[in-house]
C-alpha atoms as a PDB file:
ATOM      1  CA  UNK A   1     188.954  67.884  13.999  1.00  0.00           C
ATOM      2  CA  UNK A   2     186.060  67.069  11.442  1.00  0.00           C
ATOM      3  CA  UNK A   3     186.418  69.179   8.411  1.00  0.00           C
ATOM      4  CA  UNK A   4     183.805  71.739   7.212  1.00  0.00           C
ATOM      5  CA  UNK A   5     181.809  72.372  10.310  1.00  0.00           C
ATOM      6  CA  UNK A   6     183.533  74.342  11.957  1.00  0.00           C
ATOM      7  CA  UNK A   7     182.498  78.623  11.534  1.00  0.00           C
ATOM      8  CA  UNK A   8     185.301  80.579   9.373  1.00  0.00           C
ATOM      9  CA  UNK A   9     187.858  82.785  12.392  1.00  0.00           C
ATOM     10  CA  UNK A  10     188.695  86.034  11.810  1.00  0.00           C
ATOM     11  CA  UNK A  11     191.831  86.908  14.076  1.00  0.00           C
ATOM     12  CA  UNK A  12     191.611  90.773  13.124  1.00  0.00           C
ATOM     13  CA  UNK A  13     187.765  90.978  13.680  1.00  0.00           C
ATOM     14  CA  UNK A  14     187.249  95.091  14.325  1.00  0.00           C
ATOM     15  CA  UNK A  15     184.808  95.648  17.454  1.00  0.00           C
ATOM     16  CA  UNK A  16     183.537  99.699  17.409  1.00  0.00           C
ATOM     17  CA  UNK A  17     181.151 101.162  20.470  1.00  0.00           C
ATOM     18  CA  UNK A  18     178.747 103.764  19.900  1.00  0.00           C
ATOM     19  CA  UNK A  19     181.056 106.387  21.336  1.00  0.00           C
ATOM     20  CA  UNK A  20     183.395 105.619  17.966  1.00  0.00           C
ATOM     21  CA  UNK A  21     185.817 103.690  20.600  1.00  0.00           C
ATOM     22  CA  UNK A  22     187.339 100.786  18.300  1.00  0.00           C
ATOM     23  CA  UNK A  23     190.205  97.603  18.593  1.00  0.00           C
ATOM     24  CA  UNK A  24     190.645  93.966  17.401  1.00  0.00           C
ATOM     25  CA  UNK A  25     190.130  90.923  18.692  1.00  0.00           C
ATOM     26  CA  UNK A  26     189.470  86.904  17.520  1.00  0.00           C
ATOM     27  CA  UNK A  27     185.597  86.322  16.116  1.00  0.00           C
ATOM     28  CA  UNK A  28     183.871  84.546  14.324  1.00  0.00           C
ATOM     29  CA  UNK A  29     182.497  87.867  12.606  1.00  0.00           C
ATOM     30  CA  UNK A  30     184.274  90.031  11.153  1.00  0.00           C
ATOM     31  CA  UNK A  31     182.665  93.398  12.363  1.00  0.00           C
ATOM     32  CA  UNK A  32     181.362  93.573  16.066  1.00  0.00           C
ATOM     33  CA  UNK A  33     179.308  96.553  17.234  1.00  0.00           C
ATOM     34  CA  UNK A  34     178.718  97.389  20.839  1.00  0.00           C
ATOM     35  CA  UNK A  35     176.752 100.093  22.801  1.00  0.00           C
ATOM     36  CA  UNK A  36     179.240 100.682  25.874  1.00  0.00           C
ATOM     37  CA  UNK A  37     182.504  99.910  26.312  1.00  0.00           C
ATOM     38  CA  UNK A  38     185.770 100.605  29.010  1.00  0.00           C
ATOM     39  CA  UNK A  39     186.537 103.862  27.869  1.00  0.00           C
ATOM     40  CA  UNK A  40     182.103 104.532  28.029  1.00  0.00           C
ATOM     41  CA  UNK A  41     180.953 102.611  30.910  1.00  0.00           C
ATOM     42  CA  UNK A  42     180.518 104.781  34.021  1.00  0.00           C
ATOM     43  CA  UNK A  43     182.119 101.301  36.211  1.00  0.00           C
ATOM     44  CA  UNK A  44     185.438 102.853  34.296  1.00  0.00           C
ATOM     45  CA  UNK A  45     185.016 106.296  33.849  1.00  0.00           C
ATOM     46  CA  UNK A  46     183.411 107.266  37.513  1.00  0.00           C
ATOM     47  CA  UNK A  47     180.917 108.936  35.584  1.00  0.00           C
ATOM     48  CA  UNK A  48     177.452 108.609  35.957  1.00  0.00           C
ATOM     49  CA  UNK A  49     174.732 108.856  33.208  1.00  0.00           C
ATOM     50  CA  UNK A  50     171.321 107.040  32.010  1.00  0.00           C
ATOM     51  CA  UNK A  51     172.152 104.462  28.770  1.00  0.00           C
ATOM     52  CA  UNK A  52     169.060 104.826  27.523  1.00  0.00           C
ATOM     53  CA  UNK A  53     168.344 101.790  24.975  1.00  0.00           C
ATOM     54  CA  UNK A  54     165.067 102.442  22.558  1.00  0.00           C
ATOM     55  CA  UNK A  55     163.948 104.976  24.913  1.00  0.00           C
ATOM     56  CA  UNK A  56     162.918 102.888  28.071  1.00  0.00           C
ATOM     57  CA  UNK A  57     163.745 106.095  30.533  1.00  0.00           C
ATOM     58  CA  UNK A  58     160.777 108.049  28.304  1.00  0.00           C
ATOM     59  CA  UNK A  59     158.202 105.318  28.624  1.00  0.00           C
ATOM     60  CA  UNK A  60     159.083 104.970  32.822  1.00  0.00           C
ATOM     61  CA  UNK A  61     158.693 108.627  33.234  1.00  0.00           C
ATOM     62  CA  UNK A  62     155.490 108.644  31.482  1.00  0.00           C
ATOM     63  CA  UNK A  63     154.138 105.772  33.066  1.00  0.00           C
ATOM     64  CA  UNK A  64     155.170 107.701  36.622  1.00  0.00           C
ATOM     65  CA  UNK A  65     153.385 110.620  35.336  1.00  0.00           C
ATOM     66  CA  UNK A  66     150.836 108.816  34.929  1.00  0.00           C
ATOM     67  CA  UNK A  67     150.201 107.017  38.097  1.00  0.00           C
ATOM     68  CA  UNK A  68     150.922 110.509  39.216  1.00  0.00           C
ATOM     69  CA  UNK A  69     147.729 111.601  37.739  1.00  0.00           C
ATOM     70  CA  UNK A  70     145.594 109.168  38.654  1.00  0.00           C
ATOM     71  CA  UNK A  71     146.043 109.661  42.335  1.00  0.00           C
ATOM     72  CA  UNK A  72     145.595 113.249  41.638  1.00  0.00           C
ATOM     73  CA  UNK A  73     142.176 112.173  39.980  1.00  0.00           C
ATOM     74  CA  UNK A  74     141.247 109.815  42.952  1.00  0.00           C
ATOM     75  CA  UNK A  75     142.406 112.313  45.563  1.00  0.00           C
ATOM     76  CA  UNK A  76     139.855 114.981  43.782  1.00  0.00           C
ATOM     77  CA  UNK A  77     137.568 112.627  43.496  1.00  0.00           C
ATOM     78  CA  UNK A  78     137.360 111.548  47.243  1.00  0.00           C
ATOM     79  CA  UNK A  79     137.420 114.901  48.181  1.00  0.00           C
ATOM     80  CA  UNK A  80     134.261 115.716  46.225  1.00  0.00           C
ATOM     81  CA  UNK A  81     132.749 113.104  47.801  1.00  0.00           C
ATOM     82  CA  UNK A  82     133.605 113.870  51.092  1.00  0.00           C
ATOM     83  CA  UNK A  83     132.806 117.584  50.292  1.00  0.00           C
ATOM     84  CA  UNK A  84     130.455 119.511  53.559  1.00  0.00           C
ATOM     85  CA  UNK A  85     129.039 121.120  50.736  1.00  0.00           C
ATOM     86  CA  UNK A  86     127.283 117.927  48.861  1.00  0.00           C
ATOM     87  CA  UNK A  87     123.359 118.534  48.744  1.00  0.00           C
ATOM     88  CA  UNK A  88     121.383 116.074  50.920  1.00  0.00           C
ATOM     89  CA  UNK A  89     119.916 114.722  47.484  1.00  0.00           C
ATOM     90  CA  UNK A  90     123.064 113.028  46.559  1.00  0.00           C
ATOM     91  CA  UNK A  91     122.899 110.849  49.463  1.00  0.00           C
ATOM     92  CA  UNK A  92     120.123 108.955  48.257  1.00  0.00           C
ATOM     93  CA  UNK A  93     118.005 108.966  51.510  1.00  0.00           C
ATOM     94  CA  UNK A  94     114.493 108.857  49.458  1.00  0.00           C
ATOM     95  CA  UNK A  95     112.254 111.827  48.666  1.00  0.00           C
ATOM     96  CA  UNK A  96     110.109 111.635  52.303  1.00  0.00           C
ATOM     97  CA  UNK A  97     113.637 112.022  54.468  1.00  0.00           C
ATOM     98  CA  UNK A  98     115.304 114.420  51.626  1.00  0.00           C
ATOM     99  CA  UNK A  99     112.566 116.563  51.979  1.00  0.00           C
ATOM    100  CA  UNK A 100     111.883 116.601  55.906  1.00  0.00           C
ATOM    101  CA  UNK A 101     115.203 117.601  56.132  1.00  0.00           C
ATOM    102  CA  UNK A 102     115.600 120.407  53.531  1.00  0.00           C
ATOM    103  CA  UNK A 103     112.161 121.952  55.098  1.00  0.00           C
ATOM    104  CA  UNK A 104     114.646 121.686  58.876  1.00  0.00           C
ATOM    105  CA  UNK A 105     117.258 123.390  56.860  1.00  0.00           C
ATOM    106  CA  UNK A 106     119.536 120.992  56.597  1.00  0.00           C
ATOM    107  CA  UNK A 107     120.498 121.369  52.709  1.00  0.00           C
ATOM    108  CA  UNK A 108     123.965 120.108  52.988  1.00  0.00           C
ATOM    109  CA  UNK A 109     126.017 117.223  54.139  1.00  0.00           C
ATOM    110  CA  UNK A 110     128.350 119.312  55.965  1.00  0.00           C
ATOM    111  CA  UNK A 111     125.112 120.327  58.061  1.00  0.00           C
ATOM    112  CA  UNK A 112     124.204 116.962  58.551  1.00  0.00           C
ATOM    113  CA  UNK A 113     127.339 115.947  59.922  1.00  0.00           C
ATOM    114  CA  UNK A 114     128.091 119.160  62.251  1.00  0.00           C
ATOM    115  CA  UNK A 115     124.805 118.571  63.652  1.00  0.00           C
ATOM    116  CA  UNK A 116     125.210 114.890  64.503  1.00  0.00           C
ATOM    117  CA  UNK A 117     128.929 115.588  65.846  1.00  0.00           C
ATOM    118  CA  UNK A 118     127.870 118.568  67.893  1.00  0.00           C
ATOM    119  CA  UNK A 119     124.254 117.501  69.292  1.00  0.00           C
ATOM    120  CA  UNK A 120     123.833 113.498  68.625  1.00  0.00           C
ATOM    121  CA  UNK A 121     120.898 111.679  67.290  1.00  0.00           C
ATOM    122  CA  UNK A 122     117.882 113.677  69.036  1.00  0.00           C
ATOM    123  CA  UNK A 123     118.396 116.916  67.099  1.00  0.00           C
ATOM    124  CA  UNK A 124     117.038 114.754  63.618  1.00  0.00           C
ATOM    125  CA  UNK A 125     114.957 112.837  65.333  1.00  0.00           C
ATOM    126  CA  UNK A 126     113.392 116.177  66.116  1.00  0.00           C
ATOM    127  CA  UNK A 127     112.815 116.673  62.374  1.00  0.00           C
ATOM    128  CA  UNK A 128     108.904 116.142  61.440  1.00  0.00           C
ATOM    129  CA  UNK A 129     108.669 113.599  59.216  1.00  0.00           C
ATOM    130  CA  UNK A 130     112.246 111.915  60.149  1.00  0.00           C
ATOM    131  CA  UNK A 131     112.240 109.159  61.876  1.00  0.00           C
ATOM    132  CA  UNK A 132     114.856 105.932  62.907  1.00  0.00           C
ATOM    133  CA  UNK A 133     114.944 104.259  60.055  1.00  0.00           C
ATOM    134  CA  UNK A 134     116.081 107.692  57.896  1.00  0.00           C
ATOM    135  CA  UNK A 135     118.823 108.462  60.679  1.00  0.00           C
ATOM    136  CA  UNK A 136     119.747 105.000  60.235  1.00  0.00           C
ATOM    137  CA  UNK A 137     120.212 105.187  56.501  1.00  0.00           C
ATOM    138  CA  UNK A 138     121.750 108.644  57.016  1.00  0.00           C
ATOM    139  CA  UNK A 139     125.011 107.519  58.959  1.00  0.00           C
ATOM    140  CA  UNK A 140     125.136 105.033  56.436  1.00  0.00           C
ATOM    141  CA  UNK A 141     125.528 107.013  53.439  1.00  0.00           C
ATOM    142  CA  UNK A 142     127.393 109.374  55.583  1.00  0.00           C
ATOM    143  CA  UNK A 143     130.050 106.883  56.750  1.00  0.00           C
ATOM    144  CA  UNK A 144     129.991 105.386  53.074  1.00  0.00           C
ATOM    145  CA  UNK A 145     130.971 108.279  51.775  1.00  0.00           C
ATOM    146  CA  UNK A 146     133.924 108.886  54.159  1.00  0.00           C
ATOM    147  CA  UNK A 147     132.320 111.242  56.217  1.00  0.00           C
ATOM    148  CA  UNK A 148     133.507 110.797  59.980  1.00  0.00           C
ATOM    149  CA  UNK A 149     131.008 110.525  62.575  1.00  0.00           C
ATOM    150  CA  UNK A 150     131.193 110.211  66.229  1.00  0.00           C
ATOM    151  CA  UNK A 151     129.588 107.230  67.834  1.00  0.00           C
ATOM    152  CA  UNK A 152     126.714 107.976  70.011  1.00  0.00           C
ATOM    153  CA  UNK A 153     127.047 107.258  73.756  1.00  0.00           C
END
């Protein structure tokens, strides 16, 4: 054995867990310090409970709150979208169609879509001043937005 490179061996080196759990053992240092030991670790005791090291538990439940909050957000947000009480201007059908079918009375979204559902394409076609290219862009911006139409037969 080659002298002098070997580290200095401390047969009495004291190991102490957080819990204040302590004994000896061979090292190379002379003071050990550990977070969880047998007489700690839930393996041994049967008990169980979070170790929570610099707080990692915190930063997962706020991240999970946070994706929690965001779907909230989108959720609202698709529902406002999808709302039957939108205003025909937000569907960005140009001023000609927007207006032929406010002067009909069809103000709202929710209108639009009942009145395709329930009586098909003729009933806007009806409309003075609405023609097939505006019902065209209409299920578009409809179906874009989420809105669900029934197909025409």
């Amino acid at each position: 054995m080659k002298q002098g490179i070997h580290p200095k061996w401390y047969p009495e080196a004291l190991v102490v867990c957080a819990c204040g759990n302590s004994w000896t053992t061979g090292s190379t240092v002379e003071r050990i310090s550990t977070d969880v030991c047998s007489s700690c670790h839930p393996f041994y005791t049967g008990e169980q409970r979070i170790v929570d090291t610099e707080g990692q538990v915190d930063r997962f439940m706020k991240r999970l709150q946070a994706r929690e909050e965001i779907r909230t957000a989108e959720k609202a947000a698709v529902e406002q979208k999808t709302s039957p009480d939108l205003p025909v201007s937000e569907l960005g059908l140009g001023s000609r169609n927007e207006n032929a079918l406010i002067d009909a009375g069809y103000t709202t979204a929710g209108a639009l879509v009942s009145a395709l559902n329930e009586d098909g394409d003729q009933v806007l076609l009806a409309v003075k001043g609405f023609g097939q290219k505006g019902l065209i862009d209409l299920k578009k911006s409809l179906r874009s937005r989420g809105y669900s139409l029934q197909s025409a037969e």
